[in-house]
C-alpha atoms as a PDB file:
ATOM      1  CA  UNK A   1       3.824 -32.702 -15.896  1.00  0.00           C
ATOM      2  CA  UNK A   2       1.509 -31.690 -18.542  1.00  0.00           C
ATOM      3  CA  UNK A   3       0.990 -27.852 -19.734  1.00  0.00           C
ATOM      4  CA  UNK A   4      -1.876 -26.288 -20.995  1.00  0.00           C
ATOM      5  CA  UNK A   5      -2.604 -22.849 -22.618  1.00  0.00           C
ATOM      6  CA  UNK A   6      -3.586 -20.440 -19.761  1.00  0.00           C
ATOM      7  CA  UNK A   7      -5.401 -17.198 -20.320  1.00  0.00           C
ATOM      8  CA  UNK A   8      -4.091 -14.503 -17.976  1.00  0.00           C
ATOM      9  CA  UNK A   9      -4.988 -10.596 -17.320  1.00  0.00           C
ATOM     10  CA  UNK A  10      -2.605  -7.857 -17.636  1.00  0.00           C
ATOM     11  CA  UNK A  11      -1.704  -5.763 -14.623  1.00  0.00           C
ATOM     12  CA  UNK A  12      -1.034  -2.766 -16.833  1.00  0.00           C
ATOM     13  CA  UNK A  13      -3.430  -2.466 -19.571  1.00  0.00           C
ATOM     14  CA  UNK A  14      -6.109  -5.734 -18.362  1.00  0.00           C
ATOM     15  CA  UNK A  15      -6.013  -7.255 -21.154  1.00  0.00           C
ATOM     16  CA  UNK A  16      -6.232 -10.768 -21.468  1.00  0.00           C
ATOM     17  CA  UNK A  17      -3.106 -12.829 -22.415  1.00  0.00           C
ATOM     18  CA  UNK A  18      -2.084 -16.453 -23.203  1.00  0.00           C
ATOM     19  CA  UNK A  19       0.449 -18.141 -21.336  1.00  0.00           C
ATOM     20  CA  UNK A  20       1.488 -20.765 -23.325  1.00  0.00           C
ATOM     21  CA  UNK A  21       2.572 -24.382 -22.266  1.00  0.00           C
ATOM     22  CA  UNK A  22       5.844 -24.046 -23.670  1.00  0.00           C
ATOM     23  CA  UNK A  23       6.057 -20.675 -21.697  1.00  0.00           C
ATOM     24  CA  UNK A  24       5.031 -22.438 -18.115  1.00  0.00           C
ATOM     25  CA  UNK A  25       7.339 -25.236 -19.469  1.00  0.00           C
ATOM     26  CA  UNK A  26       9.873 -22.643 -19.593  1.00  0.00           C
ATOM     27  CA  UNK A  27       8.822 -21.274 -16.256  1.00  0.00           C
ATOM     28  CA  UNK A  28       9.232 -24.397 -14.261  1.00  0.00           C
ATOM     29  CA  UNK A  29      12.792 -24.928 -15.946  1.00  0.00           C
ATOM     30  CA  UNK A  30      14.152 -21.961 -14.523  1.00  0.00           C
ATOM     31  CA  UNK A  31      12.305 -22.583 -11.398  1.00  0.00           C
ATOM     32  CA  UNK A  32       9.960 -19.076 -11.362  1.00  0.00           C
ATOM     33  CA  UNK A  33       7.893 -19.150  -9.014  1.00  0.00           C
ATOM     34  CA  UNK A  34       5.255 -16.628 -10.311  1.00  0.00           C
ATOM     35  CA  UNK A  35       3.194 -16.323 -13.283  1.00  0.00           C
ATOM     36  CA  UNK A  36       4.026 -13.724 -15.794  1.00  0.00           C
ATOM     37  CA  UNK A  37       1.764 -10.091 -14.517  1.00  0.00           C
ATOM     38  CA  UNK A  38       1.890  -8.562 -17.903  1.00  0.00           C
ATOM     39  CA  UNK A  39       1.649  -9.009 -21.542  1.00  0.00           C
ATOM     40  CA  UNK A  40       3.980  -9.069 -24.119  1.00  0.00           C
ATOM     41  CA  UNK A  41       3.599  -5.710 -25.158  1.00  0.00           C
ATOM     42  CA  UNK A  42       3.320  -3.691 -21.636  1.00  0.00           C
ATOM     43  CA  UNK A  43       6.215  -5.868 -21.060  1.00  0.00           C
ATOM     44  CA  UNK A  44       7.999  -4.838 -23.950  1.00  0.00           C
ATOM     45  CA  UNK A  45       7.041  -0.957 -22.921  1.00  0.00           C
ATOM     46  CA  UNK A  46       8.517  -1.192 -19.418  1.00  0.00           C
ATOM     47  CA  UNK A  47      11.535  -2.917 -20.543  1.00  0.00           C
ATOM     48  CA  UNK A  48      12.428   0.085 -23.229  1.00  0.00           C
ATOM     49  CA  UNK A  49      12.610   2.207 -20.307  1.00  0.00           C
ATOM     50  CA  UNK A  50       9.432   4.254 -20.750  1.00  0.00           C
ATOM     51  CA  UNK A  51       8.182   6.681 -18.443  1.00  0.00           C
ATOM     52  CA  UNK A  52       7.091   5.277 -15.192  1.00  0.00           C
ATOM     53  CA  UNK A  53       3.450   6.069 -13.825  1.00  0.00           C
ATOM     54  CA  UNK A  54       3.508   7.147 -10.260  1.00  0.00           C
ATOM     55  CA  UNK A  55       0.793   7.357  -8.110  1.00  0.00           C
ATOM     56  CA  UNK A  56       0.121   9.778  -6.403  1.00  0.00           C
ATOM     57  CA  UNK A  57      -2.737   9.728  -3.236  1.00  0.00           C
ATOM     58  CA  UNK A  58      -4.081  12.631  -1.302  1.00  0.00           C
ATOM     59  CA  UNK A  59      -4.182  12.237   2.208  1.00  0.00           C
ATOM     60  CA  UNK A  60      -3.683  14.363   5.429  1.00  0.00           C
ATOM     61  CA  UNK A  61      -0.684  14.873   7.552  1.00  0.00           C
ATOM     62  CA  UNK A  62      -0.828  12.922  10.889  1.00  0.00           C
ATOM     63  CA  UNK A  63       1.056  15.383  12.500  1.00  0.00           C
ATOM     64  CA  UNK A  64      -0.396  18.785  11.724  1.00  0.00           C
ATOM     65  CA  UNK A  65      -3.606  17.589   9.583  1.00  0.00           C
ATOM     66  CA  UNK A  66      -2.792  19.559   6.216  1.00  0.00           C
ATOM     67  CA  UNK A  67      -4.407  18.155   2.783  1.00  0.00           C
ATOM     68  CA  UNK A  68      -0.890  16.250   1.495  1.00  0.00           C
ATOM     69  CA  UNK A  69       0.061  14.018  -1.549  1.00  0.00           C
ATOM     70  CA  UNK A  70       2.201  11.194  -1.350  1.00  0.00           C
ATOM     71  CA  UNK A  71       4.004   9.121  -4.144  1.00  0.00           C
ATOM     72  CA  UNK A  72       2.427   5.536  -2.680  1.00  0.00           C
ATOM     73  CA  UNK A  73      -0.452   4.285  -1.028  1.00  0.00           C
ATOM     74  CA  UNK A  74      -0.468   4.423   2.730  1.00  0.00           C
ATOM     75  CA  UNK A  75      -1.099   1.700   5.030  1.00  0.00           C
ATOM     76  CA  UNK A  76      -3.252   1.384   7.784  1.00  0.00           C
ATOM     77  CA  UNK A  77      -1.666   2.446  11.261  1.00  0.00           C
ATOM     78  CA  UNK A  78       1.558   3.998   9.970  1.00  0.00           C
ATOM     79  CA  UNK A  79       1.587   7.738  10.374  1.00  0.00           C
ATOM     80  CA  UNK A  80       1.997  10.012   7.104  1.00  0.00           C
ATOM     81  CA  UNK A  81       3.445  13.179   6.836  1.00  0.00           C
ATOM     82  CA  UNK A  82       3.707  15.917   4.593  1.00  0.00           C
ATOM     83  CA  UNK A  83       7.066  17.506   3.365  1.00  0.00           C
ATOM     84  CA  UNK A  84       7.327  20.156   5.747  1.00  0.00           C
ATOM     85  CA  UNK A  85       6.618  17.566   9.024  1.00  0.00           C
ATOM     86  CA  UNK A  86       8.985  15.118   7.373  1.00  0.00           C
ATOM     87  CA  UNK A  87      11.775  17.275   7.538  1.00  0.00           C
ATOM     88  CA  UNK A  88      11.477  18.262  10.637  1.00  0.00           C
ATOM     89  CA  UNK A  89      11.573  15.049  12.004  1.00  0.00           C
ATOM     90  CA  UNK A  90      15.072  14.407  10.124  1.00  0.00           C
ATOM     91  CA  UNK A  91      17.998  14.759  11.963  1.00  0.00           C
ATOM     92  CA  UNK A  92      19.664  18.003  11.655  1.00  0.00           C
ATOM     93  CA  UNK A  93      23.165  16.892   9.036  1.00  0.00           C
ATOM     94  CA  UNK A  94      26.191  17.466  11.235  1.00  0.00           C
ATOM     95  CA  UNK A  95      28.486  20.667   9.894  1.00  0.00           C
ATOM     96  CA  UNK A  96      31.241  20.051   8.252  1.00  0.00           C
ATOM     97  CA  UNK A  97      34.508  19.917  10.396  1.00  0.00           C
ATOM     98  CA  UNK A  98      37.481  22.428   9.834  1.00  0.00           C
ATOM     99  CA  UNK A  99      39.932  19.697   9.288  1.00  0.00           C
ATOM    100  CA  UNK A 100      38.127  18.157   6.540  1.00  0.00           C
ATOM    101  CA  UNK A 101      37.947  21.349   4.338  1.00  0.00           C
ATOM    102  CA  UNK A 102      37.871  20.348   0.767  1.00  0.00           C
ATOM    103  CA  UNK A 103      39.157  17.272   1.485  1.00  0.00           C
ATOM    104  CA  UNK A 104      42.212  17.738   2.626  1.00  0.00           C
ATOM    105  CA  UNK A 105      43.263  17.701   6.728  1.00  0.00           C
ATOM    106  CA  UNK A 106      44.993  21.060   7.678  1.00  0.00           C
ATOM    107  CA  UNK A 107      47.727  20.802  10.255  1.00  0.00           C
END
């Protein structure tokens, strides 16, 4: 099969990149079955273990309607709630049993 340069865009930054032939070479060797998302040097960043973006995005609570932001992007038809709703819905954590006591089982 037959490689050719390809020019790709950057997820991160959007700027353009070349893939090289000996790159998608490389690629189909190890059997990848995606094309590389970033460039070399947003690749480099996020491999040094710099600080992750997160997004944040406003919405409202579905179950009491309060102005809310979430760390990821809701989906269509799945309910979102803010902190307060959230942990009421959790299940109350069971209290710790009198026989367990610092780890260690009393008689």
């Amino acid at each position: 099969m037959d490689y050719t340069d390809r020019t790709l865009k950057c997820m991160d930054c959007g700027a353009d990149f070349v893939f090289t032939a000996g790159e998608q070479l490389f690629f189909h060797d190890k059997a990848f079955k995606n094309d590389p998302k970033r460039c070399k040097q947003c690749k480099a960043k996020r491999a040094s273990g710099g600080p992750r973006v997160r997004t944040e995005t406003r919405t409202n609570c579905s179950a009491c309607g309060q102005e809310t932001t979430v760390p990821f992007r809701p989906t269509q038809g799945r309910p979102v709630l803010c902190r307060s709703c959230f942990q009421k819905m959790q299940p109350p954590l069971p209290p710790p049993s009198p026989s367990s006591e610092n780890g260690h089982i009393l008689n």
